[in-house]
Protein backbone atom coordinates (compact mmCIF):
# COMPACT_ATOMS: atom_id res chain seq x y z
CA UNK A 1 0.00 0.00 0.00
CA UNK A 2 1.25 3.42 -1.00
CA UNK A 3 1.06 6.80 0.90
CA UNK A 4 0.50 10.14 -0.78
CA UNK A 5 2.07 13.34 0.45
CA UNK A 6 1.70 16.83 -1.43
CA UNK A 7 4.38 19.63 -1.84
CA UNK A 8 2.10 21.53 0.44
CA UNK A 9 4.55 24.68 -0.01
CA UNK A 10 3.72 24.89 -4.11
CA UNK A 11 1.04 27.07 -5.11
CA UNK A 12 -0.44 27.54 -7.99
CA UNK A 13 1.41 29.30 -10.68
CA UNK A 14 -1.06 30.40 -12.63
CA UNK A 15 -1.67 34.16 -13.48
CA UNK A 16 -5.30 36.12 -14.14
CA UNK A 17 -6.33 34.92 -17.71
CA UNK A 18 -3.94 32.20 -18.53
CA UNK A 19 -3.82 28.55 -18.60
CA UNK A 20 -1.14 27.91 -17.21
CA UNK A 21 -0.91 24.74 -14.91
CA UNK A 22 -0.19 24.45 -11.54
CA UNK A 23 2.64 22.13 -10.63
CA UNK A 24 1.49 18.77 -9.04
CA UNK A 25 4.16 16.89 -7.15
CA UNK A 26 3.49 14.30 -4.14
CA UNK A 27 5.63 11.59 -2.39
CA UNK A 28 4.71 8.27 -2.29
CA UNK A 29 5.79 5.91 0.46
CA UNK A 30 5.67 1.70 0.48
CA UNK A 31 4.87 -0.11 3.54
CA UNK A 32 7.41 -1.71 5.11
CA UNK A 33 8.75 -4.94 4.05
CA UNK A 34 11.14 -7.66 3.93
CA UNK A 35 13.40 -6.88 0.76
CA UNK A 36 13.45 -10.32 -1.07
CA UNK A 37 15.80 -9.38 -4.04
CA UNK A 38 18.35 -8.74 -1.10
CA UNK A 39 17.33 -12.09 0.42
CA UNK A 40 17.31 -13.49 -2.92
CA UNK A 41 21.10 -12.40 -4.21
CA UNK A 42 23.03 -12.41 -0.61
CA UNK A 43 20.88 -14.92 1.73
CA UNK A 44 20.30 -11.87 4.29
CA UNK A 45 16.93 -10.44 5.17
CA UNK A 46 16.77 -6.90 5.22
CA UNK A 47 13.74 -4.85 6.49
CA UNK A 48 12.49 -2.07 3.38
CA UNK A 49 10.87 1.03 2.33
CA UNK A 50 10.76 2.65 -0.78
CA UNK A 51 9.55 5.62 -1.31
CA UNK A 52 9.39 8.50 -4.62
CA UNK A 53 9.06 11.92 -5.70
CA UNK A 54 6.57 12.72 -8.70
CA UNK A 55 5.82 15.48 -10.19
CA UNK A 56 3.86 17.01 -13.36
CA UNK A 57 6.80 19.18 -13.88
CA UNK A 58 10.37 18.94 -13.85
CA UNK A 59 12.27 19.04 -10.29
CA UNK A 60 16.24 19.11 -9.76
CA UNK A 61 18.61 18.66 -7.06
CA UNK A 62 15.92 16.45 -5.26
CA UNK A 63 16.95 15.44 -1.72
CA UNK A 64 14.27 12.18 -0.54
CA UNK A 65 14.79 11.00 2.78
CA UNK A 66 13.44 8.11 3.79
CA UNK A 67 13.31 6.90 7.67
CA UNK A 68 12.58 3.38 9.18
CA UNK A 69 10.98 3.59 12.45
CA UNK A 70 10.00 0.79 14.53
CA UNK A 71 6.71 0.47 16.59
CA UNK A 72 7.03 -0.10 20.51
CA UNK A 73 5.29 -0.46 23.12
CA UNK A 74 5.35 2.95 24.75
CA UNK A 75 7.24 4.52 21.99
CA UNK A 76 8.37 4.43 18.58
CA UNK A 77 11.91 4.01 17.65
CA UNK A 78 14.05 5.46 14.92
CA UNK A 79 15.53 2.63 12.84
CA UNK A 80 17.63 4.06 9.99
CA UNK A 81 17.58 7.29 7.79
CA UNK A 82 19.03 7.60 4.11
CA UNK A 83 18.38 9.95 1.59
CA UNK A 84 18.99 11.13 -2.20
CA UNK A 85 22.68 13.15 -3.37
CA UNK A 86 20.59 16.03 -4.96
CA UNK A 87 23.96 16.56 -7.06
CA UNK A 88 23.00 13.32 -8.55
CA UNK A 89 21.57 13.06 -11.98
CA UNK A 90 19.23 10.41 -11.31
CA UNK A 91 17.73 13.23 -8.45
CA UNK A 92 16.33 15.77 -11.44
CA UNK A 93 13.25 14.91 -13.22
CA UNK A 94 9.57 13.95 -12.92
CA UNK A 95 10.31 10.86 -11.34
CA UNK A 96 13.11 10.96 -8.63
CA UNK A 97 12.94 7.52 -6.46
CA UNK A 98 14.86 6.46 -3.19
CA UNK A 99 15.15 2.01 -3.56
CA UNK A 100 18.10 2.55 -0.72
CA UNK A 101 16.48 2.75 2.74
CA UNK A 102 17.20 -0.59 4.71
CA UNK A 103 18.25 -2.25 7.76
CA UNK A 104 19.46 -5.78 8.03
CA UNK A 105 17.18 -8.37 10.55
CA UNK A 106 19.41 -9.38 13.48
CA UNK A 107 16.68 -12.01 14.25
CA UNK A 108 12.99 -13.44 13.74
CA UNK A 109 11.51 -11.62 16.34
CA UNK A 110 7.82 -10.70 14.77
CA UNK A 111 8.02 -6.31 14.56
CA UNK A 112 5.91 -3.76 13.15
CA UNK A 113 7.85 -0.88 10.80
CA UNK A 114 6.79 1.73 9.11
CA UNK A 115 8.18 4.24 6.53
CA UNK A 116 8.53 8.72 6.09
CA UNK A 117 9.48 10.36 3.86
CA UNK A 118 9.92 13.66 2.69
CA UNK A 119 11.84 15.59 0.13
CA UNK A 120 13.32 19.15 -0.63
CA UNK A 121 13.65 20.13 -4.62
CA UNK A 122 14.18 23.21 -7.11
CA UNK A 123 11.04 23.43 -9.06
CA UNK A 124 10.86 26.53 -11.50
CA UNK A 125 13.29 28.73 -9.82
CA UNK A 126 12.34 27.58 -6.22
CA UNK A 127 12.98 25.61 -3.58
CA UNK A 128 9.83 23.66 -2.02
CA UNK A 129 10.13 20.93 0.48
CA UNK A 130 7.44 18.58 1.68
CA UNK A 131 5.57 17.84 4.92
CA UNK A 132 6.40 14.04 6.20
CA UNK A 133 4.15 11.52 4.69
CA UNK A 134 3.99 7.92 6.51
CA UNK A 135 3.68 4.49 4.96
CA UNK A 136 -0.30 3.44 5.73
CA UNK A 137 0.26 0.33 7.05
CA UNK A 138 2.66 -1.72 9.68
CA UNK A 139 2.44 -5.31 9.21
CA UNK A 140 4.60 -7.48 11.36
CA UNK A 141 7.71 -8.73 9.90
CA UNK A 142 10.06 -11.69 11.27
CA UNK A 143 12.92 -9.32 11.46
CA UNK A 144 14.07 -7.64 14.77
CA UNK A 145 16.33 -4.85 14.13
């Protein structure tokens, strides 16, 4: 299940009388899972999120941070953070994702994870960041971190 966040600091840039259209972007986040191509190619299980920037328009220097946070009993614990080299190519376009945010399972104990994300980018001259958007669901996983 994906999440949906908006750029909630883009407005519309559209002027009286003209048609031109306002700049969409959103992050989406995955739910947390075990990462089986990881599993698959070095017999290690890894706890996942993916998450990715989208936008109608063209965005540069994208920085996506993804965070792994673990559900407790009393509290939730931060897990691991990585994020996006904005001076990376592959962080400019519509489409800028972030495959890289994982922790390897030290064990089989049964815990709930979830995923945020959030991104900064320079969209037509600006630079607009994005509130935190959450993964929607925490399933438990046989992986305690």
């Amino acid at each position: 299940m994906v999440l949906i966040g908006t750029l909630s600091s883009i407005q519309p840039l559209r002027a009286a009388n003209t048609n031109t259209p306002k700049i969409l972007c959103r992050i989406e986040v995955d739910d947390a899972h075990i990462s089986a191509h990881i599993q698959r190619n070095i017999g290690l299980k890894f706890v996942k999120v993916d998450a990715r920037s989208v936008c109608n328009t063209r965005q540069e220097q994208v920085r996506l941070t993804v965070e792994i946070f673990k559900i407790g009993k009393f509290a939730d614990y931060f897990v691991v953070r990585y994020f996006t080299n904005p001076l990376d190519a592959k962080s400019n376009g519509l489409l800028v994702t972030n495959y890289g945010t994982f922790k390897i399972c030290k064990d089989s104990t049964p815990t709930k994870y979830y995923g945020v994300a959030y991104s900064k980018a320079f969209i037509e001259g600006k630079w607009k960041s994005t509130v935190r958007t959450r993964s929607l669901h925490s399933f438990p996983l046989k992986c305690g971190t």
